[in-house]
C-alpha atoms as a PDB file:
ATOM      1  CA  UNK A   1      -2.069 -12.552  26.535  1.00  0.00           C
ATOM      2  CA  UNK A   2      -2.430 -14.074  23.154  1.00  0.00           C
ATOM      3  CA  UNK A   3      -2.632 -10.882  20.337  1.00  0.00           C
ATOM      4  CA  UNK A   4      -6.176 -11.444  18.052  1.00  0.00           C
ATOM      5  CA  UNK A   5      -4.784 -12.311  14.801  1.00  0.00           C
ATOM      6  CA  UNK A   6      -6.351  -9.750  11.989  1.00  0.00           C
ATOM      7  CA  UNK A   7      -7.387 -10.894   8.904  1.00  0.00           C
ATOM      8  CA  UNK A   8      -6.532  -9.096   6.073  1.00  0.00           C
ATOM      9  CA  UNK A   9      -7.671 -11.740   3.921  1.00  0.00           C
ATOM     10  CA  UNK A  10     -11.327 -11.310   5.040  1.00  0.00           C
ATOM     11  CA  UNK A  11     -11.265  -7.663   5.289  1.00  0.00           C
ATOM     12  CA  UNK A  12      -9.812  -7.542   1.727  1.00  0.00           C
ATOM     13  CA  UNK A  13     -12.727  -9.263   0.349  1.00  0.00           C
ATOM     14  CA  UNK A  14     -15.448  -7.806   2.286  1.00  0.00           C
ATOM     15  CA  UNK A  15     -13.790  -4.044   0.829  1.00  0.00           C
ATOM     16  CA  UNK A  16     -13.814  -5.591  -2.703  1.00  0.00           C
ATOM     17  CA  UNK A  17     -17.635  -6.539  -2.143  1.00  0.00           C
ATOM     18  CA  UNK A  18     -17.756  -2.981  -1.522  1.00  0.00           C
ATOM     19  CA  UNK A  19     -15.886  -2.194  -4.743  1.00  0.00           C
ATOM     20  CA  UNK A  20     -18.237  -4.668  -6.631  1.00  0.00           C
ATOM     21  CA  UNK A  21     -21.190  -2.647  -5.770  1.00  0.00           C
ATOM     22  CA  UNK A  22     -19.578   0.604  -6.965  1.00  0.00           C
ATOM     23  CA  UNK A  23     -18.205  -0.846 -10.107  1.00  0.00           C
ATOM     24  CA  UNK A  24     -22.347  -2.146 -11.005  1.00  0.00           C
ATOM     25  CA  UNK A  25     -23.281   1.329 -10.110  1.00  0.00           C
ATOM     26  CA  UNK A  26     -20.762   3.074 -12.632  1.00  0.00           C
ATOM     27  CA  UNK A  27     -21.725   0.454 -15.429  1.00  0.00           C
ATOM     28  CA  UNK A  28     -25.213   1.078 -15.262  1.00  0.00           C
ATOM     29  CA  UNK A  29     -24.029   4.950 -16.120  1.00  0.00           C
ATOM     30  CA  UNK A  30     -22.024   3.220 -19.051  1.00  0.00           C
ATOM     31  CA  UNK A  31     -18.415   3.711 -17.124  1.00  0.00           C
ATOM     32  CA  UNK A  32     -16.182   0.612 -16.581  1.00  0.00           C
ATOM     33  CA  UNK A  33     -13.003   1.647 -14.271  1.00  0.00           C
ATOM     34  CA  UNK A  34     -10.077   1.124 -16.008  1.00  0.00           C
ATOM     35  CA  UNK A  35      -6.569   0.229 -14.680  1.00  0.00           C
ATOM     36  CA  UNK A  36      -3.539   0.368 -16.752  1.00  0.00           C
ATOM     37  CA  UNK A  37      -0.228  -1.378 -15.314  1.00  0.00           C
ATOM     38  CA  UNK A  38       2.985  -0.997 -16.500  1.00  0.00           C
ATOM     39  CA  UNK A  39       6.490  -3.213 -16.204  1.00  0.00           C
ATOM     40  CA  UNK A  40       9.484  -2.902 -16.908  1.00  0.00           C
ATOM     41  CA  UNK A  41      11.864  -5.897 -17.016  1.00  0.00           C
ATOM     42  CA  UNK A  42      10.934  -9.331 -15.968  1.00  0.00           C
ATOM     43  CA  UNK A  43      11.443  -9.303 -12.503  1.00  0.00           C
ATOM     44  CA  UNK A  44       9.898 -12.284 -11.026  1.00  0.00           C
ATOM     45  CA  UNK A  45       8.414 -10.482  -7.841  1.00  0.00           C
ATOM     46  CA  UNK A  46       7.002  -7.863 -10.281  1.00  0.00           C
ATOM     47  CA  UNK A  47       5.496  -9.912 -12.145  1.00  0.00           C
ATOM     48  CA  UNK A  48       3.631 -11.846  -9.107  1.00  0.00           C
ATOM     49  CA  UNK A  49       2.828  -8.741  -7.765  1.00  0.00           C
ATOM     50  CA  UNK A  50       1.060  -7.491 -11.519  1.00  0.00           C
ATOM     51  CA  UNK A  51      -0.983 -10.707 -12.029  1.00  0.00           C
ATOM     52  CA  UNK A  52      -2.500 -10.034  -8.232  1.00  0.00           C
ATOM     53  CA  UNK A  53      -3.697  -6.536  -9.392  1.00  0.00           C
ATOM     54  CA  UNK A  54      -5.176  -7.472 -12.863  1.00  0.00           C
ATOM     55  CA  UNK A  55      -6.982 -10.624 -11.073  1.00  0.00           C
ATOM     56  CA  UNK A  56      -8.299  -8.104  -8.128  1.00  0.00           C
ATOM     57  CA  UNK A  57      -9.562  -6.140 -10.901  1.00  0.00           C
ATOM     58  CA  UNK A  58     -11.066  -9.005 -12.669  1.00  0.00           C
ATOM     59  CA  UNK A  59     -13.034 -10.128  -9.157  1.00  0.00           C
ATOM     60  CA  UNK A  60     -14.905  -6.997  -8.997  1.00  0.00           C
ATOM     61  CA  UNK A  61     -15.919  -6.517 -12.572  1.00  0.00           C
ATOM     62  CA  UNK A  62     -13.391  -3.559 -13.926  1.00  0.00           C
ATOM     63  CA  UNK A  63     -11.006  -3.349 -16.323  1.00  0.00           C
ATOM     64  CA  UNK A  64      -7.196  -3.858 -16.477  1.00  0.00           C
ATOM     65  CA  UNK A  65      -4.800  -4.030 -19.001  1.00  0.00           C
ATOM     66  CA  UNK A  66      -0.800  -4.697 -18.782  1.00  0.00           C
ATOM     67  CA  UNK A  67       2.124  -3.604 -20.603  1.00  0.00           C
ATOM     68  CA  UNK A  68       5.176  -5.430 -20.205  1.00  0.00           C
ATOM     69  CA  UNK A  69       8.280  -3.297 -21.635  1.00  0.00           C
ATOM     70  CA  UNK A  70      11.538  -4.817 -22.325  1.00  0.00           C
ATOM     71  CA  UNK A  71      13.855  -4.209 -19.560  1.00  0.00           C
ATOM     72  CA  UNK A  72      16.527  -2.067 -21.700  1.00  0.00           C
ATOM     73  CA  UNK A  73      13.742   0.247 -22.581  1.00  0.00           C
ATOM     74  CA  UNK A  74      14.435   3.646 -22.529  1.00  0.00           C
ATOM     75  CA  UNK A  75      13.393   6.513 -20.903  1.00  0.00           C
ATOM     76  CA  UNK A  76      11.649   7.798 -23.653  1.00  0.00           C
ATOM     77  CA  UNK A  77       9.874   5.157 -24.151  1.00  0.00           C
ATOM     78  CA  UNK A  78       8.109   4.913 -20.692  1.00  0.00           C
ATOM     79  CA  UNK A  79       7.182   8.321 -20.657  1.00  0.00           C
ATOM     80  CA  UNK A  80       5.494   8.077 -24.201  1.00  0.00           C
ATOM     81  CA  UNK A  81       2.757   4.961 -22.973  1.00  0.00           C
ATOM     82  CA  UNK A  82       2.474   7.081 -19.897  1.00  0.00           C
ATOM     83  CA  UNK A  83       1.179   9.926 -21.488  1.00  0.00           C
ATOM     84  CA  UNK A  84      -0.591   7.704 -23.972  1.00  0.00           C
ATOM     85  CA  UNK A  85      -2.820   6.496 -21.175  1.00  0.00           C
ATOM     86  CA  UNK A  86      -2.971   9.742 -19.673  1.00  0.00           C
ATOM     87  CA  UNK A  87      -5.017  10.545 -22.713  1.00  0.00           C
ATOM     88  CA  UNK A  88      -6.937   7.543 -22.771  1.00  0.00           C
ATOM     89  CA  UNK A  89     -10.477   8.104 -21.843  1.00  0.00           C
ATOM     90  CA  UNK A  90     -10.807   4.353 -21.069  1.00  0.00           C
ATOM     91  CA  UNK A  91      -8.021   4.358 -18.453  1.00  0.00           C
ATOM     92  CA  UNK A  92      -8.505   5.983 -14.636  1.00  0.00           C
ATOM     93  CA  UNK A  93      -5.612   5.034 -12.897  1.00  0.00           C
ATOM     94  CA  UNK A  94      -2.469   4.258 -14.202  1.00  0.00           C
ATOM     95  CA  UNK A  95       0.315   2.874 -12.470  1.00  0.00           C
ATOM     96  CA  UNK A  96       3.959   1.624 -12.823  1.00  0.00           C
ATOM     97  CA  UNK A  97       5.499  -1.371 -11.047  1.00  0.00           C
ATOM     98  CA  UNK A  98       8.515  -0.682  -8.803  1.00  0.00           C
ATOM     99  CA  UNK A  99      11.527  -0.735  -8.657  1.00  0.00           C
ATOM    100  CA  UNK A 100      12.330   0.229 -11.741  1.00  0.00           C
ATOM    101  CA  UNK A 101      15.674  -0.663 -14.052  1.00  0.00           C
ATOM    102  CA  UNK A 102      18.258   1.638 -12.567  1.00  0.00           C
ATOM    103  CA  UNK A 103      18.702   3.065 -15.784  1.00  0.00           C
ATOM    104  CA  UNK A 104      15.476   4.855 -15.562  1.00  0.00           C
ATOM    105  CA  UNK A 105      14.876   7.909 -13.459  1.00  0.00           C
ATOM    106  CA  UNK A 106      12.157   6.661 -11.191  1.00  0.00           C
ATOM    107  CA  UNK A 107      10.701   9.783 -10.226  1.00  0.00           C
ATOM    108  CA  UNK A 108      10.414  11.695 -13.531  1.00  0.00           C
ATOM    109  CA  UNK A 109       8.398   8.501 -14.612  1.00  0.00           C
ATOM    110  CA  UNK A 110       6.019   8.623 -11.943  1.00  0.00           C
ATOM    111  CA  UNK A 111       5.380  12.187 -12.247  1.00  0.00           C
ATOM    112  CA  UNK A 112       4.545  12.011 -15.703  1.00  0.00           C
ATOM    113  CA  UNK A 113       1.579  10.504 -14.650  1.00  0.00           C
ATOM    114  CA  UNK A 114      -1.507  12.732 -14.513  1.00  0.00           C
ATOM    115  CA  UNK A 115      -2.262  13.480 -11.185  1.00  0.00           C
ATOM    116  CA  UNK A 116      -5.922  12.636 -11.639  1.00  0.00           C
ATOM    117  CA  UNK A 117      -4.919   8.985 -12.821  1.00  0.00           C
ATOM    118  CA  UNK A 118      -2.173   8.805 -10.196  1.00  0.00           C
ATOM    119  CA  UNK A 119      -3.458   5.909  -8.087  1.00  0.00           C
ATOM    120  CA  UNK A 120      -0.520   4.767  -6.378  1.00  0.00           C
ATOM    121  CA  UNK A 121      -0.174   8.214  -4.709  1.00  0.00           C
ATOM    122  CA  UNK A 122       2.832   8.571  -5.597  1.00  0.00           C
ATOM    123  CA  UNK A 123       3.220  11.778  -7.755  1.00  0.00           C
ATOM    124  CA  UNK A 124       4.589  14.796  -5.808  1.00  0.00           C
ATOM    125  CA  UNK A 125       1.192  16.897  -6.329  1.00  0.00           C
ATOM    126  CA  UNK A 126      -0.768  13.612  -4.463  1.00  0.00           C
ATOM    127  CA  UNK A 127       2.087  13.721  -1.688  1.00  0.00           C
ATOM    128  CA  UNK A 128       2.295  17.377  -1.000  1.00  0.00           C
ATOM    129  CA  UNK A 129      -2.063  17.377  -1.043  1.00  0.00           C
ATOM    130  CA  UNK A 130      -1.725  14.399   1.682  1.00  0.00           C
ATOM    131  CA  UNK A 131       0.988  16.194   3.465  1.00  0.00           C
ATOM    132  CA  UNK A 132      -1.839  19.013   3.924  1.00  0.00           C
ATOM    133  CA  UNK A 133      -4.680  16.398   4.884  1.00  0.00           C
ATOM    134  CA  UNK A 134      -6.363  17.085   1.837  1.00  0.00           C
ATOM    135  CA  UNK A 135      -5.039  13.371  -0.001  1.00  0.00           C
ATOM    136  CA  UNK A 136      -6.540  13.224  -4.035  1.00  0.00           C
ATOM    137  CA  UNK A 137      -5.410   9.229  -3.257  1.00  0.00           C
ATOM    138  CA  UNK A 138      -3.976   7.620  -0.600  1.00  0.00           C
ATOM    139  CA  UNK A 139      -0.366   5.519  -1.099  1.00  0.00           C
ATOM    140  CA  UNK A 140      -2.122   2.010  -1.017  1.00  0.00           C
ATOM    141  CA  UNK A 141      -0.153   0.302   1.808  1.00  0.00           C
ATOM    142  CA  UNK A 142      -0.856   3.169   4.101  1.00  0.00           C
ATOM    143  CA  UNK A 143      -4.730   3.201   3.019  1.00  0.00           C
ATOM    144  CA  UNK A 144      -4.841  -0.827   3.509  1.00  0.00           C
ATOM    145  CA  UNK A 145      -3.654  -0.488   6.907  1.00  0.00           C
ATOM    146  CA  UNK A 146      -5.934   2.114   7.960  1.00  0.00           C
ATOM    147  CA  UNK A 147      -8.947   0.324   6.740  1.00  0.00           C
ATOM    148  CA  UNK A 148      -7.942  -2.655   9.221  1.00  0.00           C
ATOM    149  CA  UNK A 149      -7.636  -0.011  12.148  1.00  0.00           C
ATOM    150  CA  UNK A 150     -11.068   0.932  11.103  1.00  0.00           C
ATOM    151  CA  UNK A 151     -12.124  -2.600  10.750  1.00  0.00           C
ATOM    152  CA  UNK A 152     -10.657  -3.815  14.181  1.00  0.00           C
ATOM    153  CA  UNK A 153     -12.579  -0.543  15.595  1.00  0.00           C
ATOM    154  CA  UNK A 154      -8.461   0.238  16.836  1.00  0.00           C
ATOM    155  CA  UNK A 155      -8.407   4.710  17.907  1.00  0.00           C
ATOM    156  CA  UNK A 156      -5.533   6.304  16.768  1.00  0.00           C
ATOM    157  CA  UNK A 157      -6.394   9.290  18.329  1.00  0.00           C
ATOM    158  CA  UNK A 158      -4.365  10.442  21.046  1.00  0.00           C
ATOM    159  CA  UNK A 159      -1.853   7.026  20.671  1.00  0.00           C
ATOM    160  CA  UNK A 160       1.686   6.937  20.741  1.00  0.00           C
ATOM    161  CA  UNK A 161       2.657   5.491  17.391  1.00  0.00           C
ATOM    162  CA  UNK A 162       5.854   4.331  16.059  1.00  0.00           C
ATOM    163  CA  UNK A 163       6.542   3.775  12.335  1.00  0.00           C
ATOM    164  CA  UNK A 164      10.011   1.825  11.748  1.00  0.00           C
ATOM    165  CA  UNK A 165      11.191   2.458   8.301  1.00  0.00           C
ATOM    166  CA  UNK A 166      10.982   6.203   6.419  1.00  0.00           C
ATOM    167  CA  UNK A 167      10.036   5.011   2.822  1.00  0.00           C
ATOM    168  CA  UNK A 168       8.097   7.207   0.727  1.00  0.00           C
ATOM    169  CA  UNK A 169       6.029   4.794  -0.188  1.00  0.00           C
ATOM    170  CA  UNK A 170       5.227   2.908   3.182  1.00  0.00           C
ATOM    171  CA  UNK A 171       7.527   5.061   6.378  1.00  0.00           C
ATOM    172  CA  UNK A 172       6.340   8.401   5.396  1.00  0.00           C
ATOM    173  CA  UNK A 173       2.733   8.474   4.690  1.00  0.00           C
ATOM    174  CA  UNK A 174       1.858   6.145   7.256  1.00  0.00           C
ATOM    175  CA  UNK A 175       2.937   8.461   9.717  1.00  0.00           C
ATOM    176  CA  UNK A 176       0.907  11.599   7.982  1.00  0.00           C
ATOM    177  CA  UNK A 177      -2.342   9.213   7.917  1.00  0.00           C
ATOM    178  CA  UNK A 178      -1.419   8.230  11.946  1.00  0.00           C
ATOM    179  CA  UNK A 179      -0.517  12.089  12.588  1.00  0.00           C
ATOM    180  CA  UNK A 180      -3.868  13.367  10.346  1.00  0.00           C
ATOM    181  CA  UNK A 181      -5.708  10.936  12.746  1.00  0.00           C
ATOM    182  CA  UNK A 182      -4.453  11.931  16.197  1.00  0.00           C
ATOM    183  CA  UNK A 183      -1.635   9.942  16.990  1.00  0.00           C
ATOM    184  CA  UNK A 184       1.537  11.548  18.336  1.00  0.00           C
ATOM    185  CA  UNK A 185       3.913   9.426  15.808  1.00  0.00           C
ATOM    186  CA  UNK A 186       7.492   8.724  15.726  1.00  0.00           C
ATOM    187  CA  UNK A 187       9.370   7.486  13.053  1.00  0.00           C
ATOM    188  CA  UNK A 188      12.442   5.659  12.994  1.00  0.00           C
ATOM    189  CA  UNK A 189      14.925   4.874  10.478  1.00  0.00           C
ATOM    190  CA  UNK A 190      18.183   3.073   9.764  1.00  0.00           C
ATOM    191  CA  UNK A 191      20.235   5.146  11.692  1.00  0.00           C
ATOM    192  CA  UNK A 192      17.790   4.959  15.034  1.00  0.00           C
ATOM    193  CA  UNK A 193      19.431   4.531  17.918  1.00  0.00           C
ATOM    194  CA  UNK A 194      18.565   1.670  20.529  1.00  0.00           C
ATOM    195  CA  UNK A 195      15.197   1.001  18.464  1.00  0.00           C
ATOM    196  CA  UNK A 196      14.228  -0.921  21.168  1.00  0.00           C
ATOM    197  CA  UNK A 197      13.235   2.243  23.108  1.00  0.00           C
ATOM    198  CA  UNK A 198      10.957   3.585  20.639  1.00  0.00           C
ATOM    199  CA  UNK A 199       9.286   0.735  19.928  1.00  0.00           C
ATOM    200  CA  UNK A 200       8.493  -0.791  23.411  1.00  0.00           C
ATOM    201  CA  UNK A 201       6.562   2.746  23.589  1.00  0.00           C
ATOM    202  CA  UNK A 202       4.309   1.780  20.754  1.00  0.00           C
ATOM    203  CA  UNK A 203       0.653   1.557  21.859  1.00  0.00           C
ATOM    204  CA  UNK A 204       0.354   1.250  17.688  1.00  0.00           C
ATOM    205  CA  UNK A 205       3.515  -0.365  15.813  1.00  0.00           C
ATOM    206  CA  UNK A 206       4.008  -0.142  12.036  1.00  0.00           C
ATOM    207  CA  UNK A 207       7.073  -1.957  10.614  1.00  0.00           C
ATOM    208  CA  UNK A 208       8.084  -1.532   7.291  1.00  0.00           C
ATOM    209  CA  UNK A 209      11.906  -2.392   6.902  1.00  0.00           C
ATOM    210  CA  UNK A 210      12.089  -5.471   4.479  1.00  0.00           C
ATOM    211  CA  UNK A 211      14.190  -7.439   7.082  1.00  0.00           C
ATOM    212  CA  UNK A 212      12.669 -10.163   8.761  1.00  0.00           C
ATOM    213  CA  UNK A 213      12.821 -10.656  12.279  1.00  0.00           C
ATOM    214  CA  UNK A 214      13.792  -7.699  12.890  1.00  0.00           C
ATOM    215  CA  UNK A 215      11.178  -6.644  15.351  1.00  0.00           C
ATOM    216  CA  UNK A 216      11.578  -9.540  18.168  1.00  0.00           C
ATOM    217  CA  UNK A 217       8.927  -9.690  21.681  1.00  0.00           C
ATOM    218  CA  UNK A 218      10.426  -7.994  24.197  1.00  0.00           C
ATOM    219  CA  UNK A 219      10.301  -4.831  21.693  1.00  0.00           C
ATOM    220  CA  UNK A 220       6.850  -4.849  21.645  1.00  0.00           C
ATOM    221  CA  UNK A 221       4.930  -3.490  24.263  1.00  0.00           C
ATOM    222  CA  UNK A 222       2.209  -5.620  25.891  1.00  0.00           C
ATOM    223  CA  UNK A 223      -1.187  -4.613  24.821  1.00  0.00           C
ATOM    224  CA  UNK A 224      -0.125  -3.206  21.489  1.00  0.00           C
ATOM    225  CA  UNK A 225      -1.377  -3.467  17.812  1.00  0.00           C
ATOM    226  CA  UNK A 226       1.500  -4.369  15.784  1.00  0.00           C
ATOM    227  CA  UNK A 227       0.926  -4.353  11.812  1.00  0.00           C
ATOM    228  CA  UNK A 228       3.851  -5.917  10.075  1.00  0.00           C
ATOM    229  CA  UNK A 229       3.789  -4.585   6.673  1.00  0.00           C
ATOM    230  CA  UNK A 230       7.709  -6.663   5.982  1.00  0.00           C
ATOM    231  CA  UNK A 231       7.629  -9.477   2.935  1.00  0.00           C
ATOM    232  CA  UNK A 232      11.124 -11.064   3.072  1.00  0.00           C
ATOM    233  CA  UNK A 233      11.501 -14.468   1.462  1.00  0.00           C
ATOM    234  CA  UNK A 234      13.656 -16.862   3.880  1.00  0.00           C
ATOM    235  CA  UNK A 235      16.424 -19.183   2.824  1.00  0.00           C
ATOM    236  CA  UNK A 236      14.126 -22.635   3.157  1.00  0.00           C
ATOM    237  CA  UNK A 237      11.316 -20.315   0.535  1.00  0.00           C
ATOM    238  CA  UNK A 238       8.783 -19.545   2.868  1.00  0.00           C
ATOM    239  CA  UNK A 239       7.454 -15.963   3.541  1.00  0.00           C
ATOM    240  CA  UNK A 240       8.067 -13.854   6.958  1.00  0.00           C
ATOM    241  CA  UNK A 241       7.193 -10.661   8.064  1.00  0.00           C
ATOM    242  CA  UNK A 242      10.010  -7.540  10.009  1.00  0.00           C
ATOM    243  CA  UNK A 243       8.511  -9.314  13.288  1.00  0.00           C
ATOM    244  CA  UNK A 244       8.782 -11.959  14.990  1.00  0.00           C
ATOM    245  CA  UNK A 245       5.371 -13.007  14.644  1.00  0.00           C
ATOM    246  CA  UNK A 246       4.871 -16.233  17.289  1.00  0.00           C
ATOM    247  CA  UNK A 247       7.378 -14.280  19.745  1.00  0.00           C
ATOM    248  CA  UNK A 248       5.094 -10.752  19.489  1.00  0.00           C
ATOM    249  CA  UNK A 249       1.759 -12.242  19.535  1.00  0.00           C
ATOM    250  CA  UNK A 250       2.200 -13.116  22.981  1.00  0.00           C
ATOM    251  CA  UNK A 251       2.457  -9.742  24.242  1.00  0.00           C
ATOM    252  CA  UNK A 252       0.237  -7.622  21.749  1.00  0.00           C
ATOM    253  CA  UNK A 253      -3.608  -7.091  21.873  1.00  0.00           C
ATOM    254  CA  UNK A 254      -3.604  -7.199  17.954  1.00  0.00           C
ATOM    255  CA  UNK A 255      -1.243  -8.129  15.431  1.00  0.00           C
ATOM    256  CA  UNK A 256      -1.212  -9.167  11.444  1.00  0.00           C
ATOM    257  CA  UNK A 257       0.418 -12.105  10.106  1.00  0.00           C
ATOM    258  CA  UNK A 258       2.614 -12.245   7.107  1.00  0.00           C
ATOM    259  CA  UNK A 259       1.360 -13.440   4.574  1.00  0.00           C
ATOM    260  CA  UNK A 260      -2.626 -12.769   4.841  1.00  0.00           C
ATOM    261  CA  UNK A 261      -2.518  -9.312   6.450  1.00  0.00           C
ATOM    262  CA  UNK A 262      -1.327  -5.823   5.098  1.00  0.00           C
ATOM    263  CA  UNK A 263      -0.692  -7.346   1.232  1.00  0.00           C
ATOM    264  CA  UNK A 264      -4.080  -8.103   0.564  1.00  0.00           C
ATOM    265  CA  UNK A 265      -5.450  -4.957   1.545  1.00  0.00           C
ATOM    266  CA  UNK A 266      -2.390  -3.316  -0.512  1.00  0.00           C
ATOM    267  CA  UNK A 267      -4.046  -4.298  -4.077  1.00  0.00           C
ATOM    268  CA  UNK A 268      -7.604  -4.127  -2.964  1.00  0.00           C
ATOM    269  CA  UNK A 269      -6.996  -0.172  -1.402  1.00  0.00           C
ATOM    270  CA  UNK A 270      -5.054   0.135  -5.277  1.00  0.00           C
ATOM    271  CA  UNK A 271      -8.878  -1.218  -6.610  1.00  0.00           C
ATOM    272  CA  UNK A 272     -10.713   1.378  -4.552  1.00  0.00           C
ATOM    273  CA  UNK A 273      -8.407   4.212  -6.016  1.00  0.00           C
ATOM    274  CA  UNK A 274      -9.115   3.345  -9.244  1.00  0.00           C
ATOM    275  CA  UNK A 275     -12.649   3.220  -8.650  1.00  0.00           C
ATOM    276  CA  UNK A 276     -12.250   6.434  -7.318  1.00  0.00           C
ATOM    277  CA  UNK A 277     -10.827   7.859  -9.973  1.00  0.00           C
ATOM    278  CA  UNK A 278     -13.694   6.728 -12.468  1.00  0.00           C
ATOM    279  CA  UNK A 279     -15.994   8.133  -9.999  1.00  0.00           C
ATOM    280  CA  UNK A 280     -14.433  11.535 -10.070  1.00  0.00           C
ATOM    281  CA  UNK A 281     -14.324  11.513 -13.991  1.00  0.00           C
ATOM    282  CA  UNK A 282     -18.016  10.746 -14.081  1.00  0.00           C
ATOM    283  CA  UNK A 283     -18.642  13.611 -11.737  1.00  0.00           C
ATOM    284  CA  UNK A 284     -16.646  16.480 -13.651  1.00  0.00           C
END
């Protein structure tokens, strides 16, 4: 068995086509969704990781703009051109690039965001309302790979899924979306014993760690979907995903390659929320 490869590159832009359509349909009402980014510091991933959003916004006609703050800015600071663009009329989704310096309390930043411009899905209101299957938005990763499920025509319901990493960002709500859906879901952590067992039960296997390789063949069981959602730069430069890709695609039914499967989806889901967002202002 040789796993069908999905594309998240094509899926990505056939979504965005979708987006394009909404975006004409909001400017002929006089609306243009806005997206407001912020940074702090000049980490070089951030940055990459910025320039992808504005140019997704770009591609489908809406607006962006980015502040770049100085990496010794203070708390203060932040919170003030958040709640600027709170008040902007202009802006419908706001968000802030992580991680953030460690001087700056993370979470008190994020939640100064208004929940209505929250587009990450990352303020506590958005993840207690998802907890309850009643999202406002949906964390971005999460959404992106539930879009390729739906793409790939993949049920969740009734599955045994396993999620491998317990982020709040990834590890967490990808297990409410897979729960909210059906799927009897287990998650799995850092301290998991003998991962190996969990995994090998995975009819659908999200891995979200940040260390590559971790997730070799023989812990994959055959006939699976396996979505690697890892990005871990190797020592010779190039990019790998948490599994071993060639090694895994030999047992699984479906699996996504790193890059070109769950990261474009991640800022094209981020484009749908803001659209979203602009869509629910119009409406109120």
């Amino acid at each position: 068995m040789t796993a069908k490869v999905i594309d998240g590159k094509a899926v990505a832009e056939q979504v965005r086509g979708e987006c394009r359509l909404k975006v004409e349909k909001l400017k002929q009402r006089g609306i243009v969704p806005g997206l407001a980014v912020i940074i702090v510091g000049d980490d070089p991933a951030s940055r990459v990781y910025v320039r992808n959003k504005a140019k997704a916004c770009g591609e489908v006609g809406m607006y962006s703009e980015v502040h770049e703050l100085p990496g010794d800015s203070s708390q203060a600071s932040v919170v003030e051109l958040i709640e600027r663009l709170n008040a902007d009329p202009a802006i419908h989704g706001i968000l802030v690039q992580l991680p953030l310096p460690k001087h700056l309390d993370s979470r008190r930043v994020l939640e100064t965001i208004a929940v209505g411009k929250d587009v990450d899905g990352f303020h506590a209101a958005n993840v207690g309302k998802l907890v309850l299957g009643e999202p406002l938005f949906l964390p971005c990763t999460p959404y992106g790979v539930m879009r390729l499920l739906e793409h790939e025509n993949i049920s969740v319901w009734g599955k045994n899924a396993v999620v491998v990493g317990a982020s709040n960002i990834v590890g967490k709500p990808m297990a409410m979306l897979l729960l909210q859906k059906g799927a009897t879901v287990t998650i799995c952590n850092s301290k998991t014993q003998d991962l190996a067992l969990h995994t090998i039960l995975a009819d659908i296997l999200v891995v979200a760690v940040g260390r590559a390789h971790m997730v070799t063949a023989p812990m994959v069981k055959k006939g699976g979907v396996v979505i690697d959602v890892g990005m871990n730069r190797l020592a010779d430069g190039n990019l790998a995903g948490d599994v071993d890709f060639e090694g895994a695609r030999e047992r699984a039914a479906y699996i996504t390659p790193v890059p070109g499967g769950v990261g474009p989806m991640t800022v094209t889901m981020l484009v749908c929320n803001t659209i979203e967002a602009a869509e629910r202002g119009c409406a109120a």
